[in-house]
Each structure stands twice: as structure tokens, then as C-alpha cells.
Protein backbone atom coordinates (compact mmCIF):
# COMPACT_ATOMS: atom_id res chain seq x y z
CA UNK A 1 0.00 0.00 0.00
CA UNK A 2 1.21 3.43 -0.86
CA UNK A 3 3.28 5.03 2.15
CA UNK A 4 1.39 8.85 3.37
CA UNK A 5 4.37 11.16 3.62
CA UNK A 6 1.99 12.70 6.66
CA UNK A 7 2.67 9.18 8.07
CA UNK A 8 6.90 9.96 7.31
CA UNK A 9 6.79 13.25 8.58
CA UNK A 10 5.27 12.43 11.69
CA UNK A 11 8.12 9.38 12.32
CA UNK A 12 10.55 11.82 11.61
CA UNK A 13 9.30 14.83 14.40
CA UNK A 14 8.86 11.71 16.78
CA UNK A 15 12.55 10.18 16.58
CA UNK A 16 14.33 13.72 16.08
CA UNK A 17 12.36 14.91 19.36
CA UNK A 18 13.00 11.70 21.50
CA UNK A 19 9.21 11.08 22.23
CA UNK A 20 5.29 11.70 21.46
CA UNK A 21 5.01 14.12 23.46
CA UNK A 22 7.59 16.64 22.71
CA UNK A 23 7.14 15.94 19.04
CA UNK A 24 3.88 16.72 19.66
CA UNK A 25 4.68 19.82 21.37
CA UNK A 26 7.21 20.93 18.14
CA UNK A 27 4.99 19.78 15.60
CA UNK A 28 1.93 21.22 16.98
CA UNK A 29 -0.07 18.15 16.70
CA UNK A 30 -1.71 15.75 19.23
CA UNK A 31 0.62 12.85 20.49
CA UNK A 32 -1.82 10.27 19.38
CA UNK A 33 -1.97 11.54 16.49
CA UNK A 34 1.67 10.96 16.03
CA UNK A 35 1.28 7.64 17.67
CA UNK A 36 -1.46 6.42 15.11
CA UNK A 37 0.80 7.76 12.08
CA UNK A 38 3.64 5.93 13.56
CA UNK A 39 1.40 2.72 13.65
CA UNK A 40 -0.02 2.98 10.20
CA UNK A 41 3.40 3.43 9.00
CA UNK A 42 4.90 0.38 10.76
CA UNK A 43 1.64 -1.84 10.05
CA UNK A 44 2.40 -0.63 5.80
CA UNK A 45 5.74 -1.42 6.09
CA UNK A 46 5.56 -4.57 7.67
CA UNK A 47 8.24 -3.98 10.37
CA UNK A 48 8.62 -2.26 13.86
CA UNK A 49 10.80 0.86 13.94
CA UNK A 50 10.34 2.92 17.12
CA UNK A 51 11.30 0.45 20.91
CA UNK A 52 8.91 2.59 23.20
CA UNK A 53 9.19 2.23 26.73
CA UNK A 54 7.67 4.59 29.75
CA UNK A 55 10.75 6.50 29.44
CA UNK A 56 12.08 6.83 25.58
CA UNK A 57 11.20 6.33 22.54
CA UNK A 58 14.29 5.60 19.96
CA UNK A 59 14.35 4.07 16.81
CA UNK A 60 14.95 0.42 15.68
CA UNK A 61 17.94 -1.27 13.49
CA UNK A 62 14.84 -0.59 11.03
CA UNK A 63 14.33 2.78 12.09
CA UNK A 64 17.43 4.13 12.49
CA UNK A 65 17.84 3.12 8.87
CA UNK A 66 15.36 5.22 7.49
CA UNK A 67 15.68 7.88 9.22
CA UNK A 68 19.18 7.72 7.39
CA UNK A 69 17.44 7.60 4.04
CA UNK A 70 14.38 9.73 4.21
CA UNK A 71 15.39 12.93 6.28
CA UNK A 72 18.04 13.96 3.03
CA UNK A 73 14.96 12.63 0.54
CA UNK A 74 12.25 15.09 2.73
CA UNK A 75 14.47 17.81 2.48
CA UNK A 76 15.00 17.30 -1.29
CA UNK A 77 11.14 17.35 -1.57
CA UNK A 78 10.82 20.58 0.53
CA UNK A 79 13.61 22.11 -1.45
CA UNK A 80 11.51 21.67 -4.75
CA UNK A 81 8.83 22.75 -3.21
CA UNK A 82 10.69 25.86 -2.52
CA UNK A 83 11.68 26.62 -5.89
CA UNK A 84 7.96 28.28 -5.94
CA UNK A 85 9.51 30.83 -3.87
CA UNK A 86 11.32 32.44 -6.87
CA UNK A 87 8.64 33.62 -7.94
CA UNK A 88 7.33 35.29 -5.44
CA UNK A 89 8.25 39.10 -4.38
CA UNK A 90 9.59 38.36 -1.39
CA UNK A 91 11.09 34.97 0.47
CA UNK A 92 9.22 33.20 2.80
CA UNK A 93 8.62 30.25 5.05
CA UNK A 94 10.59 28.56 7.99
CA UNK A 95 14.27 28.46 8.58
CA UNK A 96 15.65 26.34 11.45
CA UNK A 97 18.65 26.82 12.80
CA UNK A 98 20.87 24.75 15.61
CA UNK A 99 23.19 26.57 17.60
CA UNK A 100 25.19 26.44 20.90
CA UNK A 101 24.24 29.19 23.61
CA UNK A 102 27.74 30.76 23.05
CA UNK A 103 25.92 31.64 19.40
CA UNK A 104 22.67 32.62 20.57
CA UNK A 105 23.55 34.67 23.26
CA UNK A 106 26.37 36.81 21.53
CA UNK A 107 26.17 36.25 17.94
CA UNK A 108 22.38 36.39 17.43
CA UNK A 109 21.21 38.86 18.74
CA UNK A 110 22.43 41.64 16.78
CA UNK A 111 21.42 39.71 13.44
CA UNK A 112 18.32 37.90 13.90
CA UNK A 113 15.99 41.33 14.68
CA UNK A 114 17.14 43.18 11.20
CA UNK A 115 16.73 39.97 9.51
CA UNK A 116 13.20 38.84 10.16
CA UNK A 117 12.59 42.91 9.57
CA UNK A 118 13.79 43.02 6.17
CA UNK A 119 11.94 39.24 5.19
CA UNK A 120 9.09 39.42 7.43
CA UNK A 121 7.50 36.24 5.55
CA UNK A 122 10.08 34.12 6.83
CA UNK A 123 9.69 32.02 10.26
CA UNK A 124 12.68 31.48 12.36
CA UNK A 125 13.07 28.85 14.38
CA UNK A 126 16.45 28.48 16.72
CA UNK A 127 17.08 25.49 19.00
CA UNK A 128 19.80 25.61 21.35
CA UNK A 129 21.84 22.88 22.20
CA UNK A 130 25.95 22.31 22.72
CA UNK A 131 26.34 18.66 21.06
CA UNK A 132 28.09 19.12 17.52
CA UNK A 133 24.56 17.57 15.08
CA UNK A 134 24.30 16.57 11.46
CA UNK A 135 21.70 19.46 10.64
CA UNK A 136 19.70 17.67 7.95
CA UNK A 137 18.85 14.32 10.14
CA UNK A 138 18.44 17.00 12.98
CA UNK A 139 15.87 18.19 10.61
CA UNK A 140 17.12 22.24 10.30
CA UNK A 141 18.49 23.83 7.66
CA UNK A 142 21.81 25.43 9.04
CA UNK A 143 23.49 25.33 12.39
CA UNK A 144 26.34 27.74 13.63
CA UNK A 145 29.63 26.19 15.25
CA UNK A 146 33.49 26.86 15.41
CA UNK A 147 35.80 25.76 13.03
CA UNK A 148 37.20 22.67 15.01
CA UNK A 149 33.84 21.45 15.24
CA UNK A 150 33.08 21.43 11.46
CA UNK A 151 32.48 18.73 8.76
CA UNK A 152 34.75 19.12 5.74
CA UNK A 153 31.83 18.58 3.66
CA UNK A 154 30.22 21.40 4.87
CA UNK A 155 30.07 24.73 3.68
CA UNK A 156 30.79 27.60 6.15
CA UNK A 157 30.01 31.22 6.19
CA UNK A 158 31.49 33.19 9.14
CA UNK A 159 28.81 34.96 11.11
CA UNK A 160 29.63 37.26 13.82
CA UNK A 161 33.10 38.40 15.68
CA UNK A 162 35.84 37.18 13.91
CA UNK A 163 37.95 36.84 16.74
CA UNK A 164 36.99 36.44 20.31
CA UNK A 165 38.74 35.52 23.29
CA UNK A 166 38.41 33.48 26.88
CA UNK A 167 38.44 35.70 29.72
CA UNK A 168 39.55 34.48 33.74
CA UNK A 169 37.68 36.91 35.85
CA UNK A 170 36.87 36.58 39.78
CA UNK A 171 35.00 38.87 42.00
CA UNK A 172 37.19 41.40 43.96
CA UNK A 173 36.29 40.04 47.43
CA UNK A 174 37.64 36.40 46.07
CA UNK A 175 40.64 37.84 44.90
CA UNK A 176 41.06 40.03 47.83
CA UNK A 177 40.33 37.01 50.30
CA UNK A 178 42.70 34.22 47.87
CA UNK A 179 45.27 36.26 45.99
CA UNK A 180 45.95 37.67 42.34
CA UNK A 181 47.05 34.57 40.62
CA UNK A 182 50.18 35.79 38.28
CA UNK A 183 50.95 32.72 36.37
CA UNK A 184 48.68 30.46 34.58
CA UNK A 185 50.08 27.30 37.38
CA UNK A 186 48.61 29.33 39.99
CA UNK A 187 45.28 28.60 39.20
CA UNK A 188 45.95 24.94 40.44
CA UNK A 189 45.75 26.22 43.92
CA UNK A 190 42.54 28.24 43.44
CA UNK A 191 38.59 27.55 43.56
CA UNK A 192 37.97 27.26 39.62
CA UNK A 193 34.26 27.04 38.13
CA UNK A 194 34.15 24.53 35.67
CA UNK A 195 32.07 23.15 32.76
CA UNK A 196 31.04 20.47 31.32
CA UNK A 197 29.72 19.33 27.86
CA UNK A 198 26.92 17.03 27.00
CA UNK A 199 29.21 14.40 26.31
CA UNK A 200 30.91 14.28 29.31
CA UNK A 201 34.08 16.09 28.44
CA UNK A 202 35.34 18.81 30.31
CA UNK A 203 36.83 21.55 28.58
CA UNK A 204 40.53 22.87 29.61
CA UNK A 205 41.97 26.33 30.42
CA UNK A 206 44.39 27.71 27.72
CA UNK A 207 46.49 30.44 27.66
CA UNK A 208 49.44 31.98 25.52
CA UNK A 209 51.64 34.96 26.64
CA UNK A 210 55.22 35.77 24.67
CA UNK A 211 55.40 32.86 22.76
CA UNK A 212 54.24 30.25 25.82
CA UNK A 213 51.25 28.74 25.09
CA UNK A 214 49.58 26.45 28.90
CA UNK A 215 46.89 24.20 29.53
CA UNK A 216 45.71 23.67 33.07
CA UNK A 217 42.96 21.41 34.05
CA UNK A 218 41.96 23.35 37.29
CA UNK A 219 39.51 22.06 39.99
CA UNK A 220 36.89 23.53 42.26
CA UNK A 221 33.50 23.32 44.16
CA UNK A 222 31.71 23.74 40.92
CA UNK A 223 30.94 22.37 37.68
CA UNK A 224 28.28 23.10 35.47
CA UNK A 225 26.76 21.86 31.85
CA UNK A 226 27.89 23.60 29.75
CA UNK A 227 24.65 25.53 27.56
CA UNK A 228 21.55 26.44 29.96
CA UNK A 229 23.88 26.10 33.48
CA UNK A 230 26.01 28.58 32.30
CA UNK A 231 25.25 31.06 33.78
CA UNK A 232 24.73 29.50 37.70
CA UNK A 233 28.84 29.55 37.27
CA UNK A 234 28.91 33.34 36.13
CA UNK A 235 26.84 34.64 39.33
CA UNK A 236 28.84 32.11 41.27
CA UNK A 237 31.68 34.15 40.43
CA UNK A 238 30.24 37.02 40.86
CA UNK A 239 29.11 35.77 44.52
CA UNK A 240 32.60 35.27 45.36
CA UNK A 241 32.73 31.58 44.88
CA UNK A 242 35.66 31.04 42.56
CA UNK A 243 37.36 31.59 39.19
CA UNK A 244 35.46 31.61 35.88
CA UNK A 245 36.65 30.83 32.60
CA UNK A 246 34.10 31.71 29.34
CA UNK A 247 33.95 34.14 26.52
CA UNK A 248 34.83 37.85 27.16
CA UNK A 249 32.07 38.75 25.74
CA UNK A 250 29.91 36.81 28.07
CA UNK A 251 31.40 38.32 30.63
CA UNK A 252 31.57 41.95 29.51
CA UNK A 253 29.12 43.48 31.60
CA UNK A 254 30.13 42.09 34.54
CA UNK A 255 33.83 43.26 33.97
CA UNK A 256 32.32 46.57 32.88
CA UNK A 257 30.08 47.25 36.35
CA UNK A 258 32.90 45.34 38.13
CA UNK A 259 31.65 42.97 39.72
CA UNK A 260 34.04 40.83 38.13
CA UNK A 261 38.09 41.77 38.15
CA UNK A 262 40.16 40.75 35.20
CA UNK A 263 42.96 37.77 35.92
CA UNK A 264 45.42 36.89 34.02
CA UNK A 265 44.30 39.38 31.06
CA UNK A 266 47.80 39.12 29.66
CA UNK A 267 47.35 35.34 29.12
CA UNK A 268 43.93 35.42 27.17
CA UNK A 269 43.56 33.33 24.12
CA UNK A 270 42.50 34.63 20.94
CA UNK A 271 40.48 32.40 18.70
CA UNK A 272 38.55 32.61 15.13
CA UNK A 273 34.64 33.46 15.81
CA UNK A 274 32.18 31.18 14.75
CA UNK A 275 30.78 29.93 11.41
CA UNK A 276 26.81 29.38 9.60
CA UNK A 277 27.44 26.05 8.39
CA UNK A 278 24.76 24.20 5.89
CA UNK A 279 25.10 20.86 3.79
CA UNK A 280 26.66 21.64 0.34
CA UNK A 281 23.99 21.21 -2.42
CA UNK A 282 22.81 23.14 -5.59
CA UNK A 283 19.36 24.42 -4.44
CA UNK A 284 19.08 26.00 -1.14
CA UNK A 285 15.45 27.05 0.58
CA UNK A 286 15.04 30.76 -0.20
CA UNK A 287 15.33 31.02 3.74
CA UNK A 288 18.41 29.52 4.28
CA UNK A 289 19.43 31.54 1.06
CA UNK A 290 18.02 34.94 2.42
CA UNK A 291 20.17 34.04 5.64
CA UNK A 292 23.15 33.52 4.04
CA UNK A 293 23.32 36.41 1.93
CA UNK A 294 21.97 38.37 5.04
CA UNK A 295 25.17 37.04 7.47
CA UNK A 296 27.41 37.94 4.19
CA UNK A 297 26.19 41.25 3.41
CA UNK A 298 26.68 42.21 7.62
CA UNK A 299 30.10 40.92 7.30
CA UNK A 300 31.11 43.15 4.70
CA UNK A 301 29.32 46.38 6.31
């Protein structure tokens, strides 16, 4: 029996959101709905492909392996669909992006307002999250990472600072209390706030001064994931807890009202800003189009 692509699409929001419900939730349609167009789907097809349990809902041998197949094929199909687009006056429809909350929270800002201004028909969607994602099986159209994170088969289009840099910074009263560390090693006997990614792996300090480059793997009473937990570490420095280590930009206002005190300034690492990347094909959406020659345009103003 013919397969209804309403009956794909719904598989496809179900496995990329982990579950019914928060499909549902993105998708904007009823979990059992969902549920029944996962059934019909499997029942057609002759073979299982979601293991649900009270808890999760992930795909089978049979599931995973067309999810591999028909997320590039549903984007084709949307693509073509798009070429109607050129002919209207303006672009429009949805444009997803994935980005870490380094991106949204200092690149974004400043681009996505004047954006959706000048294309008002478009729909932008932005979901946060730190773990490096193919963005077509993710089901968006571009994401936004840095370049040691990137695919080689990917094209990239720098968006935002080109060149940003960690910053150490500690309340006064810690510093006052602890001592002004002067050397990199002295961190080892300090209170650092850490973070950690998704995948378990904590990130390390680095710093270069004069030609010496350092990388100290600090400890302290804190550690935080990295993305939405951020920013418990920033007020914990700020409270006088420890040391923090993030983007100077991040911590800008802070150092500005001084609440935080600069350490180790001298030391700071320098480091190339981000980049939109998007799967290289011949056709891309008008959205993802609009975007890119949007981010180019602001980099050359």
C-alpha cells in the first residue's frame, strides 16, 4: 500500500524529538496523532521501527535506517517545493537553525531582529543545544559552530566576531580574600568554576603569553553543563565563589560594572569566531538563502 508522507513526517518529528510528546509539542499536533501515524506506518511497512518504553522512545535497526534515508529525501522534496519561492516578491517560510548558547547569546542577537525585519515572511526557528549535530537528520536547515567542530563537507560562512577571546575573571572580594594569581600554574591552587559538555568532556583552560602557550585542568566546588547552566557559574563568580573561565564577551558586563576583576588578562587566548554552516547542495530554501546572503552582506558592512 502506498506510504502517506503525513505518516513519514510524523516518524521523523517523533525520533528527532525523542518522544510523542515533545514531538507533539514541536509539531503542533496531538501525540496520538503521532502515535497512530507511527502505527499505520509500521503496520504498511511490515516492520517495527520505534522500541517505546515509559521512558524513551528511539528508533529500531529498522528505524534508524530510514531515518538515514528519508530525512536527506524530505528535504530534497521541501527544497523543490521551494523553488515556488522564486517567484514570489519576497522569500518566505521557515528556517531552522541549531546553535550552541555561546551563538545565541552573543552572535544572534544583533542579526536575527534586522533579519526577520527586512523578510518578514520568513519564520525562524532556533534550538539551542551544545552537542556538535548533522543538521539535515536533525531536521534544520543550518546550524552555527566553530571551526574545530566542522564537517569538511560542509560549507561555512562566518557569522559574527571574527575573533573572540576566553576571559579568567573573579569577584574582587575572592581575589582580595585568595590572591591575584600571576601565572597560569597558579590557578591549580585556586577555587575554579568549571564546565562540562553534554558528552561528558570537560573543557581545559588555555592560555598563551610571549610565545608560551599552557593548559591547566583546574579544579573547584563547581561544575556546570555547559549551555543552559552557564550562567549558575557566572553569578557564582560574581558571589565570590571562585574563578570563571568563558567568553569575554559573556562576561563583559560584569567586567564593565565590576563585579568581576580581570585575571590573568595578559594570558587570554585569541580564537577565530564562529561559522553558519549548511550541507553543500545546488538548491538552497530561499530562507536559508536569504540568511546567508543576510550574514554575508553584515560581514562586509
Amino acid at each position: 500500500m502506498p506510504t502517506d508522507i503525513q505518516d513519514l513526517l510524523a516518524f521523523v518529528a517523533v525520533v528527532n524529538a525523542g518522544g510523542f510528546r515533545e514531538g507533539a509539542r514541536i509539531s503542533g499536533k496531538s501525540a496520538s496523532s503521532l502515535s497512530d501515524a507511527v502505527r499505520r506506518l509500521e503496520a504498511g511497512l511490515g516492520v517495527r521501527l520505534l522500541n517505546r518504553t515509559t521512558r524513551s522512545v528511539v528508533p529500531t535497526e529498522a528505524g534508524a535506517r530510514l531515518m538515514e534515508r528519508i530525512v536527506p529525501a524530505l528535504s530534497e522534496v521541501e527544497s523543490a517545493l521551494d523553488v515556488v519561492n522564486d517567484f514570489r516578491d519576497r522569500p518566505s517560510g521557515t528556517l531552522k537553525l541549531n546553535v550552541p548558547l555561546s551563538a545565541a547569546r552573543l552572535v544572534l542577537p544583533s542579526i536575527i531582529t534586522p533579519f526577520l525585519q527586512t523578510y518578514p515572511d520568513i519564520r525562524l526557528e532556533v534550538i539551542v543545544e551544545e552537542r556538535f549535530v548533522d543538521v539535515l537528520a536533525a531536521g534544520c536547515d543550518a546550524g552555527i559552530r566553530y571551526d574545530e567542530r566542522l564537517e569538511q563537507d560542509m560549507i561555512a560562512v562566518p557569522i559574527g566576531p571574527r575573533l573572540q577571546r576566553f576571559a579568567t575573571a573573579a569577584s574582587p572580594a575572592y581575589l582580595d580574600a585568595h590572591g591575584r594569581p600571576q601565572h597560569p600554574r597558579d590557578l591549580l591552587r585556586h577555587a575554579c568554576l568549571r564546565g562540562k559538555f553534554p558528552s561528558g568532556a570537560t573543557p581545559l583552560w588555555d592560555y598563551e603569553h610571549d610565545g608560551e602557550t599552557l593548559t591547566i585542568d583546574p579544579s573547584g566546588p563547581l561544575v556546570v553543563r555547559i549551555g543552559g547552566a552557564v550562567d549558575l557559574a557566572v553569578q557564582a563568580a560574581v558571589d565570590g565563589l571562585g574563578i570563571v573561565y568563558l567568553f569575554e564577551d559573556w562576561l563583559r558586563p560584569h567586567l564593565q560594572s565590576g563585579a568581576l576583576e580581570p585575571v590573568l588578562e595578559p594570558w587570554w587566548q585569541s580564537f577565530p569566531g564562529p561559522f553558519l554552516y549548511y550541507p553543500g547542495r545546488r538548491y538552497l530554501p530561499s530562507p536559508l538563502r536569504a540568511f546567508v546572503d543576510f550574514v554575508k552582506g553584515a560581514g562586509d558592512r
